[in-house]
C-alpha atoms as a PDB file:
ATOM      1  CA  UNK A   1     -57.101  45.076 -52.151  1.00  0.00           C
ATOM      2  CA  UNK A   2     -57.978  43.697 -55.162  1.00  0.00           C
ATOM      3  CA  UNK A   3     -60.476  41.148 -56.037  1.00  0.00           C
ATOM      4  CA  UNK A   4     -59.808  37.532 -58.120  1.00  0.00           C
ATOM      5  CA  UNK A   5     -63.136  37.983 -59.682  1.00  0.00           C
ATOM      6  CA  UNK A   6     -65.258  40.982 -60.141  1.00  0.00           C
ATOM      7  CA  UNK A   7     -67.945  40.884 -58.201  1.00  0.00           C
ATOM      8  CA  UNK A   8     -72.036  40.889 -58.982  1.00  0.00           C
ATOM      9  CA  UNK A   9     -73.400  44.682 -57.226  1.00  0.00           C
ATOM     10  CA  UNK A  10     -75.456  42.557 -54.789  1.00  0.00           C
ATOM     11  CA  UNK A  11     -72.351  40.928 -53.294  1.00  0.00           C
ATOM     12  CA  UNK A  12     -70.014  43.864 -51.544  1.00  0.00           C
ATOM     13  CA  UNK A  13     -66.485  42.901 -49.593  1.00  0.00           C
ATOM     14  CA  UNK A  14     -66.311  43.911 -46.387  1.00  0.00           C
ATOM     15  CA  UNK A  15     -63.631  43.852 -43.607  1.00  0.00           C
ATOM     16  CA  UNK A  16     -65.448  41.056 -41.882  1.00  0.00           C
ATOM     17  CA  UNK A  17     -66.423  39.196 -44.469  1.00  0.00           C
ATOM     18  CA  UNK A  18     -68.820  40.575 -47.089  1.00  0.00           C
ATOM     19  CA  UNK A  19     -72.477  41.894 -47.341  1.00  0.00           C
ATOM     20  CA  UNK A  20     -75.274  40.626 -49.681  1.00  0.00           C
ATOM     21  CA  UNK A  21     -78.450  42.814 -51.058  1.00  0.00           C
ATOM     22  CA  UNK A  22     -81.055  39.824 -51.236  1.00  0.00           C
ATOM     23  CA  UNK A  23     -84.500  40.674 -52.346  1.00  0.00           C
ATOM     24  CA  UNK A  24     -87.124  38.030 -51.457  1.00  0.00           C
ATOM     25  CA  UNK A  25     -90.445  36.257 -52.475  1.00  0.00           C
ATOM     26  CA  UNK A  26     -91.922  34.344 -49.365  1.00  0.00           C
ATOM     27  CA  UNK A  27     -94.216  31.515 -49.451  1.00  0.00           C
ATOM     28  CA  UNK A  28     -92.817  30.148 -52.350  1.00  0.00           C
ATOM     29  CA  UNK A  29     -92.718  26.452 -53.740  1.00  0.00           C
ATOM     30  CA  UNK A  30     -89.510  25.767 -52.465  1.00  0.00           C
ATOM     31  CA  UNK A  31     -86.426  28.293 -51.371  1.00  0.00           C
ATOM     32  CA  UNK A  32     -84.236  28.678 -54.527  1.00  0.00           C
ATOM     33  CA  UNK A  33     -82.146  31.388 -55.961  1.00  0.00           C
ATOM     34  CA  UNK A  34     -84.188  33.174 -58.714  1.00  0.00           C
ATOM     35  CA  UNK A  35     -81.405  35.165 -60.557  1.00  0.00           C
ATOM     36  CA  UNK A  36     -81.070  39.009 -59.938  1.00  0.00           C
ATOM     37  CA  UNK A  37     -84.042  41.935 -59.275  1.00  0.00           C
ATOM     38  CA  UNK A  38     -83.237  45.442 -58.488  1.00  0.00           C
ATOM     39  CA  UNK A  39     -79.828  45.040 -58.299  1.00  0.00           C
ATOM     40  CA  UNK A  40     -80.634  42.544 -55.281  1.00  0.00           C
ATOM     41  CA  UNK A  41     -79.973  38.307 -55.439  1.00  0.00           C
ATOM     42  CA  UNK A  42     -83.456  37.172 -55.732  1.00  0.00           C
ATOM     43  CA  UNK A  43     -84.407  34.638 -53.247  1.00  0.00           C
ATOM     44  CA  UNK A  44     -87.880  32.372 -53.220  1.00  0.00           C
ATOM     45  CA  UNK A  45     -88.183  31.252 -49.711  1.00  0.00           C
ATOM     46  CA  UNK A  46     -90.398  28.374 -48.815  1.00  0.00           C
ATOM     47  CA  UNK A  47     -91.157  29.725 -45.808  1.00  0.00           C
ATOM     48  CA  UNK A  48     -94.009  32.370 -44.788  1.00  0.00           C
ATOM     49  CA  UNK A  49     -93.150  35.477 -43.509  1.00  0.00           C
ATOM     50  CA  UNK A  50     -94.507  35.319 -40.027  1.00  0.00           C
ATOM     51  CA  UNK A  51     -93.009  35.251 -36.766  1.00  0.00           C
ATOM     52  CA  UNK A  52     -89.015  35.061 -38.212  1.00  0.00           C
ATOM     53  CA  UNK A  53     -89.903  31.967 -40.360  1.00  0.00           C
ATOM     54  CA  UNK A  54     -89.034  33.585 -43.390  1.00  0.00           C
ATOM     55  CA  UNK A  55     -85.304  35.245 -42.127  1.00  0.00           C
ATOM     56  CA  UNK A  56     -84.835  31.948 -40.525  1.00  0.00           C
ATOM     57  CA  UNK A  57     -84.882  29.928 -44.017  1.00  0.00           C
ATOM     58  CA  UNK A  58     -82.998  32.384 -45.598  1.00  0.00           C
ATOM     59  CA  UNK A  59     -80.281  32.598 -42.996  1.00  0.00           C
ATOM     60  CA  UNK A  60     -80.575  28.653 -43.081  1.00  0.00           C
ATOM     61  CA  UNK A  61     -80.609  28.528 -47.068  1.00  0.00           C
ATOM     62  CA  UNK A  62     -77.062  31.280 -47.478  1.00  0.00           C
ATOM     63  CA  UNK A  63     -75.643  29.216 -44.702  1.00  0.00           C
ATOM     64  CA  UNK A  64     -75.930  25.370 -46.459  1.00  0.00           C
ATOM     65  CA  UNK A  65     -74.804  27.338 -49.956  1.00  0.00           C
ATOM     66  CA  UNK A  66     -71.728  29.445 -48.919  1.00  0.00           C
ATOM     67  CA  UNK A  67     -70.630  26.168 -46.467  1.00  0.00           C
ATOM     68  CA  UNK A  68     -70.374  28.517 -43.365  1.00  0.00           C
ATOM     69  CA  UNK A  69     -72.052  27.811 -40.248  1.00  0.00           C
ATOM     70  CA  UNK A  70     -75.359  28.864 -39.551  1.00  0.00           C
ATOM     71  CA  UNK A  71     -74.246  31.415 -36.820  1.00  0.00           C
ATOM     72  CA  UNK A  72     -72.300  32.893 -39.966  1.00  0.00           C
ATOM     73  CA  UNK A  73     -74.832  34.816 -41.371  1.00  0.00           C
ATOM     74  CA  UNK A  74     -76.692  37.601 -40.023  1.00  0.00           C
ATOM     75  CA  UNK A  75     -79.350  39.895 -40.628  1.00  0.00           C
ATOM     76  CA  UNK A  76     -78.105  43.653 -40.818  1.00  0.00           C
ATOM     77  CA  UNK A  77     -80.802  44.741 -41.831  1.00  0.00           C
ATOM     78  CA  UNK A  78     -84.594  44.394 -43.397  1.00  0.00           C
ATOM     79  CA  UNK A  79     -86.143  42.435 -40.613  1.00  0.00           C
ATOM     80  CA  UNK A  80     -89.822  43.034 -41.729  1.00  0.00           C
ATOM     81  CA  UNK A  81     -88.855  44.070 -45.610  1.00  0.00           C
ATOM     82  CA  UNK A  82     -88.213  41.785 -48.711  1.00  0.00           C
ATOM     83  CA  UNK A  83     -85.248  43.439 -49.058  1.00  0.00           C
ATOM     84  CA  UNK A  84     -82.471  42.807 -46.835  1.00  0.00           C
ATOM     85  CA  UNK A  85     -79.096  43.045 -46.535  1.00  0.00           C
ATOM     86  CA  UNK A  86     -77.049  39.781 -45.009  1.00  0.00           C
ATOM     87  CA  UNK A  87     -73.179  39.569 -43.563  1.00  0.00           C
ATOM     88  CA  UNK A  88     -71.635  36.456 -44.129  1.00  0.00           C
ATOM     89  CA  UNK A  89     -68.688  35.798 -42.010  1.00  0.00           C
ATOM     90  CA  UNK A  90     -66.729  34.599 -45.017  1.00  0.00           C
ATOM     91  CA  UNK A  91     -64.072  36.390 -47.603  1.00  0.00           C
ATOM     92  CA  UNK A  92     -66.350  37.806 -50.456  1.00  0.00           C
ATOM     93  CA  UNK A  93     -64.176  35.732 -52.855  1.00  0.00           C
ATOM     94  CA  UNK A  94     -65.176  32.250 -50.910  1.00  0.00           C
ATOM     95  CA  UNK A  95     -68.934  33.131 -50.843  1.00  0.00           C
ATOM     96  CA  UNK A  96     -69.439  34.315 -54.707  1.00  0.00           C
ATOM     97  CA  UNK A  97     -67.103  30.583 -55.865  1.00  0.00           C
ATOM     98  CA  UNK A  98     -70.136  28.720 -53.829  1.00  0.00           C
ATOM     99  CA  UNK A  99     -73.007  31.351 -54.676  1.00  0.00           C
ATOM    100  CA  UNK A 100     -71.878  30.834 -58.406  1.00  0.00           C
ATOM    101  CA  UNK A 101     -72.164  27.468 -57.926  1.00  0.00           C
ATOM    102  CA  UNK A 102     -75.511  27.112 -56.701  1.00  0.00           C
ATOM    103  CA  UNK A 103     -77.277  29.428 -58.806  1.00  0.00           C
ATOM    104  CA  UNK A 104     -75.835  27.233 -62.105  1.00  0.00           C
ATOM    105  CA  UNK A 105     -77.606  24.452 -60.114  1.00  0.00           C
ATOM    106  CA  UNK A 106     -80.532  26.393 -59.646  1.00  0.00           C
ATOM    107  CA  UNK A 107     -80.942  27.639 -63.089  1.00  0.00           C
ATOM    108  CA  UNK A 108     -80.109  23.861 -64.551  1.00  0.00           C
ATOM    109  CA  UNK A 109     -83.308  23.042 -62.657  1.00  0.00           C
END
């Protein structure tokens, strides 16, 4: 299997769709993409991490970007860390055209 585009290392193909490494930066101004860290997307969530607020807005956030259902993305793993790793129920080729997208939008800001 071969990919159209190569992919950034935080976005991985998997058989169900494909995985993201997100790092991210609660209680921000507003929940935006903030380029790369660690290998990870950065993500500044407007949200503050307490009681599921925080996983909730980013679920919320990948959803509205990749144009897949809420109930699309899920939490594998990273509950309680800033760095998580997210399956999107979407072909990895899909999800990086619309992540691509909104992180020229977010850096034209």
């Amino acid at each position: 299997m071969t990919a159209s585009v190569p992919y950034p290392p935080w976005l991985h193909d998997d058989k169900d769709g494909c995985l993201l490494d997100v790092s991210v930066v609660p209680n921000a101004r507003q929940t935006a993409f903030d380029g790369e860290h660690g290998g990870a997307l950065r993500v500044r969530l407007g949200a503050v991490a307490v009681d599921g607020r925080a996983n909730a807005a980013l679920t919320d956030y990948l959803a509205q970007c990749c144009g897949v259902p809420r109930r699309a993305v899920q939490l594998k793993s990273g509950l309680t860390a800033r760095r998580k790793r997210v399956h999107i129920d979407a072909p990895a080729d899909a999800v990086w055209l619309r992540l691509s997208a909104c992180l020229q939008a977010s850096s034209a800001v």
